[in-house]
Every structure is written in structure tokens, then in C-alpha cells.
PDB file of N, CA and C in Angstrom:
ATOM      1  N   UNK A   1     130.431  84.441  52.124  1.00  0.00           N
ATOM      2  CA  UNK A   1     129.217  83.689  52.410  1.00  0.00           C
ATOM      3  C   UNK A   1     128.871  83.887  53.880  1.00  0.00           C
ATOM      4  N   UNK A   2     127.744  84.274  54.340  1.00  0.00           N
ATOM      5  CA  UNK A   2     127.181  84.490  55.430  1.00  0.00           C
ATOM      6  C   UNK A   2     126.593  83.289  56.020  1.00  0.00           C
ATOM      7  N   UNK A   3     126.570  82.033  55.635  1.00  0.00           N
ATOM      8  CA  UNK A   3     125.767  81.245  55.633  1.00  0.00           C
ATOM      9  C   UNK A   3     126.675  80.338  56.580  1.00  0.00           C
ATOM     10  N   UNK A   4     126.439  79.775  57.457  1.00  0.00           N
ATOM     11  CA  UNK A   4     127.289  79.014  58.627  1.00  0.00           C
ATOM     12  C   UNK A   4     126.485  77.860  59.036  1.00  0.00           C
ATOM     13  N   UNK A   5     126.674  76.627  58.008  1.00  0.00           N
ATOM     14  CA  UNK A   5     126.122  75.537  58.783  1.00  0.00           C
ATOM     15  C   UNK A   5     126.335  74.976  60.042  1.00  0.00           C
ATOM     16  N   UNK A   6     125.422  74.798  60.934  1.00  0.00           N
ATOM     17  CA  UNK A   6     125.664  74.157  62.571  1.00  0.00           C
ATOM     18  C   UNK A   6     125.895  72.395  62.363  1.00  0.00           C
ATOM     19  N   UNK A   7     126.110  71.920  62.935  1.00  0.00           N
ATOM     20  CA  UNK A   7     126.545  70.655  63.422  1.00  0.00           C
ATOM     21  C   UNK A   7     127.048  70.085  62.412  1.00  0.00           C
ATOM     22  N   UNK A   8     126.428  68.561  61.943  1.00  0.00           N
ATOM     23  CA  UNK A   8     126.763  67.997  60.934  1.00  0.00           C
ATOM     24  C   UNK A   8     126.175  68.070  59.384  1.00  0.00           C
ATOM     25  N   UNK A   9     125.585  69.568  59.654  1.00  0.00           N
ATOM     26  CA  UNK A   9     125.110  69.932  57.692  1.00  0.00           C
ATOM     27  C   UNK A   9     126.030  70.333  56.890  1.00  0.00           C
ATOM     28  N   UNK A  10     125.450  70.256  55.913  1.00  0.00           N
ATOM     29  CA  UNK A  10     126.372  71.205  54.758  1.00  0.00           C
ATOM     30  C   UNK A  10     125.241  71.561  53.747  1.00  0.00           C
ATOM     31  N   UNK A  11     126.240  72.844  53.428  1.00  0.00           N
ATOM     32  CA  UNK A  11     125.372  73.701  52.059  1.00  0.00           C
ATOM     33  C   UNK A  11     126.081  73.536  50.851  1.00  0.00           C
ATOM     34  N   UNK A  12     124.980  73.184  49.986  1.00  0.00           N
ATOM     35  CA  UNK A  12     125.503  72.487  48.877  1.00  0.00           C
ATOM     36  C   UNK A  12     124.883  73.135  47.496  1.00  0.00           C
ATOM     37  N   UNK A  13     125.735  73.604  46.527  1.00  0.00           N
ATOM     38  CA  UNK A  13     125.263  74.539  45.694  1.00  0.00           C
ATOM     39  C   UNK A  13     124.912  73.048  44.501  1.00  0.00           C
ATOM     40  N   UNK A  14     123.579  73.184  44.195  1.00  0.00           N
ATOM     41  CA  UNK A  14     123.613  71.864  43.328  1.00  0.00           C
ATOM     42  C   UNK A  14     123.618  72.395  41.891  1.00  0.00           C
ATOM     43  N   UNK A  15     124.094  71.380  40.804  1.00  0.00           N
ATOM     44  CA  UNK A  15     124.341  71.561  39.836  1.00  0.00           C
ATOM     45  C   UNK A  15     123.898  71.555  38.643  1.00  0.00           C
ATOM     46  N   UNK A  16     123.468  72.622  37.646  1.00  0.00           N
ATOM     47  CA  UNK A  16     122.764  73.073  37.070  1.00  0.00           C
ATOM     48  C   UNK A  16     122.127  71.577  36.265  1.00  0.00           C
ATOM     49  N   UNK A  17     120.637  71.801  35.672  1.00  0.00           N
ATOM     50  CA  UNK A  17     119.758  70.992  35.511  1.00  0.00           C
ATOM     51  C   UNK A  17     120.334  71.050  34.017  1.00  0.00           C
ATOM     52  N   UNK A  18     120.180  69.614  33.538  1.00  0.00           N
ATOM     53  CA  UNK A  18     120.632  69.608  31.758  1.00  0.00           C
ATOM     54  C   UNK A  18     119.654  70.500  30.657  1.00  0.00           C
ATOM     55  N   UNK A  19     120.219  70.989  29.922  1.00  0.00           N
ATOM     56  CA  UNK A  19     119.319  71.961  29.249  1.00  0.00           C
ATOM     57  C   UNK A  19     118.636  71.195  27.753  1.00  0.00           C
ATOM     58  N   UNK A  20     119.893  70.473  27.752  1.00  0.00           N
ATOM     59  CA  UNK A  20     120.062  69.538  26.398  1.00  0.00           C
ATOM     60  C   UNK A  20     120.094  68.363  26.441  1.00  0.00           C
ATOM     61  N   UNK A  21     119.389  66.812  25.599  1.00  0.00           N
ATOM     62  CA  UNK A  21     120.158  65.928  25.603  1.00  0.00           C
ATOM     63  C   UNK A  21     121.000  65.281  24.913  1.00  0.00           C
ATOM     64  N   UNK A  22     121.916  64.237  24.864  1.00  0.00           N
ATOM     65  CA  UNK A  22     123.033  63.871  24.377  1.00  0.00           C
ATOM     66  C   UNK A  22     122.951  63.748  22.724  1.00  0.00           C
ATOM     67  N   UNK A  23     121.758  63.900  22.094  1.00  0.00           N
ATOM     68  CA  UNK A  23     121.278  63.656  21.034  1.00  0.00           C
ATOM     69  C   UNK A  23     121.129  65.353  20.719  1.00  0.00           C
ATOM     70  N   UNK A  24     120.836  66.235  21.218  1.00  0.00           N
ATOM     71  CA  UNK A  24     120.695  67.678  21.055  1.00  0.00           C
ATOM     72  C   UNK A  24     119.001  68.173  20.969  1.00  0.00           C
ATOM     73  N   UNK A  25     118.619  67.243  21.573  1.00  0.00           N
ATOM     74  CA  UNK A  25     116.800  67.798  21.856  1.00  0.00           C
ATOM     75  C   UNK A  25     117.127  68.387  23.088  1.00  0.00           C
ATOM     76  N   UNK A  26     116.065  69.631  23.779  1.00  0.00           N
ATOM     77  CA  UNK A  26     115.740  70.511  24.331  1.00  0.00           C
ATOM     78  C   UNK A  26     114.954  69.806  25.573  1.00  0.00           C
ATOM     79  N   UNK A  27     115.397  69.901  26.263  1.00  0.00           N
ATOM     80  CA  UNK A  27     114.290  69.722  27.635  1.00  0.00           C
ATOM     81  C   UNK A  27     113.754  70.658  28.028  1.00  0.00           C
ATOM     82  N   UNK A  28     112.116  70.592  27.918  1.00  0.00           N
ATOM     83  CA  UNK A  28     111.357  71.535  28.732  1.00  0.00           C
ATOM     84  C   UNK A  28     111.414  71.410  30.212  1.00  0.00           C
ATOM     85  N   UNK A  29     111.106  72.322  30.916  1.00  0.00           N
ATOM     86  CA  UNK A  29     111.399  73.014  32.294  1.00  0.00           C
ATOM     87  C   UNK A  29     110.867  71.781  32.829  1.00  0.00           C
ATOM     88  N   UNK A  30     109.664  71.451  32.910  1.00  0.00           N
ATOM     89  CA  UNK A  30     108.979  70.264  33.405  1.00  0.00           C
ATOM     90  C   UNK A  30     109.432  69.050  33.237  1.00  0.00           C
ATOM     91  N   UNK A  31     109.934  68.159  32.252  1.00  0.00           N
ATOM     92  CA  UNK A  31     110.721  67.308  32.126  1.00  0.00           C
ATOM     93  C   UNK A  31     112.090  67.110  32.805  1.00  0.00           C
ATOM     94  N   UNK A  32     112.854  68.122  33.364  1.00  0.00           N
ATOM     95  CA  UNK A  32     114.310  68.283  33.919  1.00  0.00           C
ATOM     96  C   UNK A  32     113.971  67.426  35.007  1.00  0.00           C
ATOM     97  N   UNK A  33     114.946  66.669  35.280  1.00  0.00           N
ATOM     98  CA  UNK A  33     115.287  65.934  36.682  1.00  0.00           C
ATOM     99  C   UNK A  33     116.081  66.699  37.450  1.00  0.00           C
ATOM    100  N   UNK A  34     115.403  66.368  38.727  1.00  0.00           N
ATOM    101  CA  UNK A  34     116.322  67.556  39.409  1.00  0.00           C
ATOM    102  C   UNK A  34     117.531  66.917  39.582  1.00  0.00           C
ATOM    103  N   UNK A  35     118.738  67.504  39.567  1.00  0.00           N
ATOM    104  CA  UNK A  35     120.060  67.249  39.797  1.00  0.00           C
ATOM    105  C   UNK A  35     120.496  66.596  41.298  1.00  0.00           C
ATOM    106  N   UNK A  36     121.308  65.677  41.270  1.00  0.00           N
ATOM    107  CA  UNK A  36     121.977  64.715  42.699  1.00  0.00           C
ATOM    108  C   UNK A  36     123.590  64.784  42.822  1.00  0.00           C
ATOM    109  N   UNK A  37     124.013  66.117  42.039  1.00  0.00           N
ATOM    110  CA  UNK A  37     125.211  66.133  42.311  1.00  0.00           C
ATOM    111  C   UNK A  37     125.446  68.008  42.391  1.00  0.00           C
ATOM    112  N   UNK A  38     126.376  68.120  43.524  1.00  0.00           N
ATOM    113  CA  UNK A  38     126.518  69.919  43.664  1.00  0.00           C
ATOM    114  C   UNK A  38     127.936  69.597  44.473  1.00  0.00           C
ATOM    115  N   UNK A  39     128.018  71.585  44.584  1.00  0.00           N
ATOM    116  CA  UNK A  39     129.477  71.666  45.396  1.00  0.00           C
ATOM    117  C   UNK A  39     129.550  71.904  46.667  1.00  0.00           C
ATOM    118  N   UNK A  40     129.873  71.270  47.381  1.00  0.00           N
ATOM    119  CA  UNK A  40     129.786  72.158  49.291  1.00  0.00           C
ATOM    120  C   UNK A  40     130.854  73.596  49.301  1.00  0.00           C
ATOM    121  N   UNK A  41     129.714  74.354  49.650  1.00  0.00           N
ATOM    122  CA  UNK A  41     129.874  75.752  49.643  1.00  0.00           C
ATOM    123  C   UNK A  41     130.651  75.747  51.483  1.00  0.00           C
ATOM    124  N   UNK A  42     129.820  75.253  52.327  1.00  0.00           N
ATOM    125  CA  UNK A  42     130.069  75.441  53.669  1.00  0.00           C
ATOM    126  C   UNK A  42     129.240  74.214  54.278  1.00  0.00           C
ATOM    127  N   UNK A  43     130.290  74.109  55.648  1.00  0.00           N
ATOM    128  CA  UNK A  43     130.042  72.541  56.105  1.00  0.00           C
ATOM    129  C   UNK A  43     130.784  73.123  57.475  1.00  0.00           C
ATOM    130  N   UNK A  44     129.328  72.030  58.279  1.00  0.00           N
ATOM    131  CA  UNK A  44     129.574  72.528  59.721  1.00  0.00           C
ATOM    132  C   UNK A  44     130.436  71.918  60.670  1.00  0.00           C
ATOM    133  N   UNK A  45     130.862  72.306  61.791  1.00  0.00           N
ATOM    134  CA  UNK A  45     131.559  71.608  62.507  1.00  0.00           C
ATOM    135  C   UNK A  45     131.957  70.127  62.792  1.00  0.00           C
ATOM    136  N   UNK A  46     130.476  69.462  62.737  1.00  0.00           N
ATOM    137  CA  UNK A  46     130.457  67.990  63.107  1.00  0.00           C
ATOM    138  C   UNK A  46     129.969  68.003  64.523  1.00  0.00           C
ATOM    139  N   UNK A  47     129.692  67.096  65.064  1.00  0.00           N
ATOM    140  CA  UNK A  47     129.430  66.611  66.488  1.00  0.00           C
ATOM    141  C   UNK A  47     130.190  65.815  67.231  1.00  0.00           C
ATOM    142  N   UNK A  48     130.288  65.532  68.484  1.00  0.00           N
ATOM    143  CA  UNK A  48     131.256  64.284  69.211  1.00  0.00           C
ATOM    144  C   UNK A  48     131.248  63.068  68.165  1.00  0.00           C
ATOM    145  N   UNK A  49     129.389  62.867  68.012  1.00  0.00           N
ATOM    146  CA  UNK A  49     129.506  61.440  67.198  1.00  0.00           C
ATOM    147  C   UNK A  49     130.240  61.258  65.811  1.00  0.00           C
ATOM    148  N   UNK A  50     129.733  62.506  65.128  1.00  0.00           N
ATOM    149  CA  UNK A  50     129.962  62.769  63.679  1.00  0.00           C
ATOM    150  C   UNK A  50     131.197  63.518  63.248  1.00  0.00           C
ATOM    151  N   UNK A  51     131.790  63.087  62.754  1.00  0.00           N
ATOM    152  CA  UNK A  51     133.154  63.430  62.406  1.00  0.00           C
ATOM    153  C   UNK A  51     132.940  64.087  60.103  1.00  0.00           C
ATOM    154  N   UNK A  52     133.071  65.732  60.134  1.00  0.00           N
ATOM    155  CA  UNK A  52     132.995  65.663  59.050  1.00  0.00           C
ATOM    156  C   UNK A  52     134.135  65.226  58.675  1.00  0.00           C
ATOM    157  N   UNK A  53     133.470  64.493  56.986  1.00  0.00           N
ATOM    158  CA  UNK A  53     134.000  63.989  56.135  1.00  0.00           C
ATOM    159  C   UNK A  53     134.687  64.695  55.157  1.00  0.00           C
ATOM    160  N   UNK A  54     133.325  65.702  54.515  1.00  0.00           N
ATOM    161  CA  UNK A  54     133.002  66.503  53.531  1.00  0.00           C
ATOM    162  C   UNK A  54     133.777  67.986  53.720  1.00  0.00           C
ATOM    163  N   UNK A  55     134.547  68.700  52.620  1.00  0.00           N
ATOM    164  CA  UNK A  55     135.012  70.335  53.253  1.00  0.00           C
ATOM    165  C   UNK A  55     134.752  70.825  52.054  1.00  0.00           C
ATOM    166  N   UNK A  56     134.824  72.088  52.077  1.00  0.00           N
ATOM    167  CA  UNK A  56     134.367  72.919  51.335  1.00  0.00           C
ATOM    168  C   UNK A  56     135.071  72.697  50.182  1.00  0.00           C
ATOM    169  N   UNK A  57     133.940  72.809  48.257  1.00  0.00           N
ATOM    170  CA  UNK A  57     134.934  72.278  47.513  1.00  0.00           C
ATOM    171  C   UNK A  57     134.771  71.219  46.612  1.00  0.00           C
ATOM    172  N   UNK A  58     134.394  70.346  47.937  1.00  0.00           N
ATOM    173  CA  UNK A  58     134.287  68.822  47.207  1.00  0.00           C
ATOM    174  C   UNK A  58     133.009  68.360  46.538  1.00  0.00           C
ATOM    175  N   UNK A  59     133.231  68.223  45.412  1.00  0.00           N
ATOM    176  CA  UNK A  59     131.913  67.844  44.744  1.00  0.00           C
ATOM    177  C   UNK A  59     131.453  66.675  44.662  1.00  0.00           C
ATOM    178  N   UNK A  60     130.106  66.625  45.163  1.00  0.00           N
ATOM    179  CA  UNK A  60     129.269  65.311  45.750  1.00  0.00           C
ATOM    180  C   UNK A  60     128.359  64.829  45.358  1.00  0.00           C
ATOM    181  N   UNK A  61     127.708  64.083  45.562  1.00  0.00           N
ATOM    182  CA  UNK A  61     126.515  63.012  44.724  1.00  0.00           C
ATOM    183  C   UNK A  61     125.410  62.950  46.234  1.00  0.00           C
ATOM    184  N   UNK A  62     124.515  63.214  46.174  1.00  0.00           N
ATOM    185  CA  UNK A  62     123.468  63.248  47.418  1.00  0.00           C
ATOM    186  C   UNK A  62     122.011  63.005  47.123  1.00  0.00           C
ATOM    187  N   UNK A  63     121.366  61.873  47.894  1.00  0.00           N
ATOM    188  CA  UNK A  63     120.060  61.561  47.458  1.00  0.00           C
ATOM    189  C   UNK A  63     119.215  62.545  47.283  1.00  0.00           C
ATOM    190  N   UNK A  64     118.132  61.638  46.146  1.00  0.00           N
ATOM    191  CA  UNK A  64     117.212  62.757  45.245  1.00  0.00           C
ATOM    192  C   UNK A  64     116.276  63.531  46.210  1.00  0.00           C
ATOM    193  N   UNK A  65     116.013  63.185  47.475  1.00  0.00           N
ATOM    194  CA  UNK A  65     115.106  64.309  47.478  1.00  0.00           C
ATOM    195  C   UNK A  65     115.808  64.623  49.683  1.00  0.00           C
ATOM    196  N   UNK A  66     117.135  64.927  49.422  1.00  0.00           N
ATOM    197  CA  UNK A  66     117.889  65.459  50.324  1.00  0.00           C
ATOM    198  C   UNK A  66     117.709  66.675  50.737  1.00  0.00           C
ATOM    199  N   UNK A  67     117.566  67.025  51.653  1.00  0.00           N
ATOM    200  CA  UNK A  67     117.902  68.564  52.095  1.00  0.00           C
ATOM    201  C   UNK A  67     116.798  69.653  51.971  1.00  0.00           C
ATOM    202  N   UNK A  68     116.986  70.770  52.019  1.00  0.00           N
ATOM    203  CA  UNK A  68     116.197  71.642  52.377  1.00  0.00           C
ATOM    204  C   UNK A  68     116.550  72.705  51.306  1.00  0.00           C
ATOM    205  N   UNK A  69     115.788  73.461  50.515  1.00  0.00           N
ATOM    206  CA  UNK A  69     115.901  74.273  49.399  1.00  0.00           C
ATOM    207  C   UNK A  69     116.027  75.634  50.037  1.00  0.00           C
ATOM    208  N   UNK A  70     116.447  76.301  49.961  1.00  0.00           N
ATOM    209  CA  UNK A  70     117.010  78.058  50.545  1.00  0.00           C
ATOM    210  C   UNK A  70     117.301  78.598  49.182  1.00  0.00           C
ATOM    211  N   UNK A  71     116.782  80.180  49.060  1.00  0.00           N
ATOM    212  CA  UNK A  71     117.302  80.774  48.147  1.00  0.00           C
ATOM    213  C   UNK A  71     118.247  82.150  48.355  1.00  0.00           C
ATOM    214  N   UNK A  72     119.467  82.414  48.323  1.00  0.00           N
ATOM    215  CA  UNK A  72     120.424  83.734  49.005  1.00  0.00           C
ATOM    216  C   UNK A  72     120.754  84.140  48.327  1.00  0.00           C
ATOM    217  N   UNK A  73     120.578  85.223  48.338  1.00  0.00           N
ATOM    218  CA  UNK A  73     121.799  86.375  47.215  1.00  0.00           C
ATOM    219  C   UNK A  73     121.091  85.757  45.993  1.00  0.00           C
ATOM    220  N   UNK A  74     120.130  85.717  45.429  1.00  0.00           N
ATOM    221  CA  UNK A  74     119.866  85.332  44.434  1.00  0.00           C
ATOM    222  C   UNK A  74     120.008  83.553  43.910  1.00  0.00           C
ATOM    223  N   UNK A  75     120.956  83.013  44.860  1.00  0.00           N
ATOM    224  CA  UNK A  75     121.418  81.695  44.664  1.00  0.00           C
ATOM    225  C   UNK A  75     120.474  80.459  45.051  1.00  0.00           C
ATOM    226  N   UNK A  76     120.313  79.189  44.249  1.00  0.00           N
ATOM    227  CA  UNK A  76     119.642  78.577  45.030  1.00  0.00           C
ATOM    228  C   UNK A  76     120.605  77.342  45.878  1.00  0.00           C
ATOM    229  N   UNK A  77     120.388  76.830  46.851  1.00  0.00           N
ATOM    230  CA  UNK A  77     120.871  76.124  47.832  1.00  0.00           C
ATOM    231  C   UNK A  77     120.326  75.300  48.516  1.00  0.00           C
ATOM    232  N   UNK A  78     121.309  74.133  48.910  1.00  0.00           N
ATOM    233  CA  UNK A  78     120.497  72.933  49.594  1.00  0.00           C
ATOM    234  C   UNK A  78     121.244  72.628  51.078  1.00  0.00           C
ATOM    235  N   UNK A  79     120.321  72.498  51.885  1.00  0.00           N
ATOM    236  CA  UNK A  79     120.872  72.431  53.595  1.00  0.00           C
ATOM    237  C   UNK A  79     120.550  70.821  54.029  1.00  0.00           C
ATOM    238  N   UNK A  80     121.878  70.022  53.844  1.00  0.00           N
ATOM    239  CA  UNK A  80     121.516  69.183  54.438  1.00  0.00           C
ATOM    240  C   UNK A  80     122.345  68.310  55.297  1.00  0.00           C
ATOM    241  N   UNK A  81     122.163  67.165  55.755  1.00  0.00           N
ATOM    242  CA  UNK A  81     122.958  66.648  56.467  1.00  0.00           C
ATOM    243  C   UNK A  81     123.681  65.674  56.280  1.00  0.00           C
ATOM    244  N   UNK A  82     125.208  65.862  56.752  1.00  0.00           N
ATOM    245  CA  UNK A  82     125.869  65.490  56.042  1.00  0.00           C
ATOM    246  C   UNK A  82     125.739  63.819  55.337  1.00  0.00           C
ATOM    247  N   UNK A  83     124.941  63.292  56.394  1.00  0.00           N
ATOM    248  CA  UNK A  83     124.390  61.143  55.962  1.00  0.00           C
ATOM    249  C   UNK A  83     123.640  60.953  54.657  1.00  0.00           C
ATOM    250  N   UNK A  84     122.974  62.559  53.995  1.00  0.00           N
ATOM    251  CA  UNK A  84     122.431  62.487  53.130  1.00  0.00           C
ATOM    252  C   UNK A  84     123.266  62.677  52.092  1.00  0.00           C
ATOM    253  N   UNK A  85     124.834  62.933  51.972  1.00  0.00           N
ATOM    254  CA  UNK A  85     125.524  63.026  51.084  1.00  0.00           C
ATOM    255  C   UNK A  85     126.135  61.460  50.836  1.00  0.00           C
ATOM    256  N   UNK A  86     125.625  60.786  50.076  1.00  0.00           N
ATOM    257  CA  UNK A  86     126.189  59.511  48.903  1.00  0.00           C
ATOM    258  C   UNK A  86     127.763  59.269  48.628  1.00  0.00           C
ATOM    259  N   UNK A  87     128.406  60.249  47.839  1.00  0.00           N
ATOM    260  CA  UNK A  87     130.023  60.017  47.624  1.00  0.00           C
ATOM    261  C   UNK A  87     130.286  61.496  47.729  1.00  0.00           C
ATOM    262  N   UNK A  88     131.438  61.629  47.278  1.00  0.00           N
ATOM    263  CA  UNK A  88     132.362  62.525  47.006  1.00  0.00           C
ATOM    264  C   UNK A  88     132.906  61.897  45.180  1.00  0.00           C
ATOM    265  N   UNK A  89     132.804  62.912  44.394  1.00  0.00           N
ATOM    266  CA  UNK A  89     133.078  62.694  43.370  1.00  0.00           C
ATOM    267  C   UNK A  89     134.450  62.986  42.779  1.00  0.00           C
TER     268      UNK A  89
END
């Protein structure tokens, strides 16, 4: 991964949108909620103030409309900071 978050971000590969629901109906593309849980791919240093929490790995829960959308290598990805990550799952 080429991708090197600075300070207190992290890149967070989020996790695929449900295709199906629990009943076995089909969600169209438009109906999908976007997903609030992914994996940290890479996570930055931290700052004096900010002490990361988060390391690469840990799969997390992060508010719905967190971060910054990037697409690499074909992948899509979210850049954000780390206060916007909720738990660790």
C-alpha cells in the first residue's frame, strides 16, 4: 500500500454494501445504505495531542457520513480522522 496517512487519519477499507435481505429480497443499487463499518488498512502517526488508538486490522464502526471517498488500485477507500471512528468491533 502506497497510501500513508499523516497525523491522526486513517484509511479505512469499508465494508461491502448488503446485496440481500435477511428474508432473501434483492436490494437495488439505490436502496443500499451505505455501510458504517470497514477495516483500517493504514493509520497515521497521531499528534502530541492525539494518541492513536486504532492499528492496522482492526475493524471499526464510523459515522455515516465520515471521511473522504478516494478510489486506488481500483479500490474504494475512506480517509478519515481518527474522532470520526465510533468503536472498534
Amino acid at each position: 500500500m502506497n497510501i500513508k496517512p499523516l497525523a491522526d487519519r486513517v484509511l479505512v477499507e469499508p465494508k461491502e454494501a448488503e446485496e440481500k435481505t435477511a428474508g432473501g429480497l434483492y436490494i437495488p443499487d439505490t436502496a443500499k445504505e451505505k455501510p458504517l463499518e470497514g477495516v483500517v488498512i493504514a493509520a497515521g502517526p497521531g499528534t502530541k495531542d492525539v494518541t492513536m488508538e486504532v492499528k492496522v486490522g482492526d475493524k471499526v464502526l464510523y459515522c455515516k457520513y465520515a471521511g473522504t471517498e478516494i478510489n486506488f488500485d481500483g479500490n474504494d477507500y475512506l480517509i478519515m480522522k481518527q474522532g470520526d471512528i465510533l468503536a472498534i468491533l
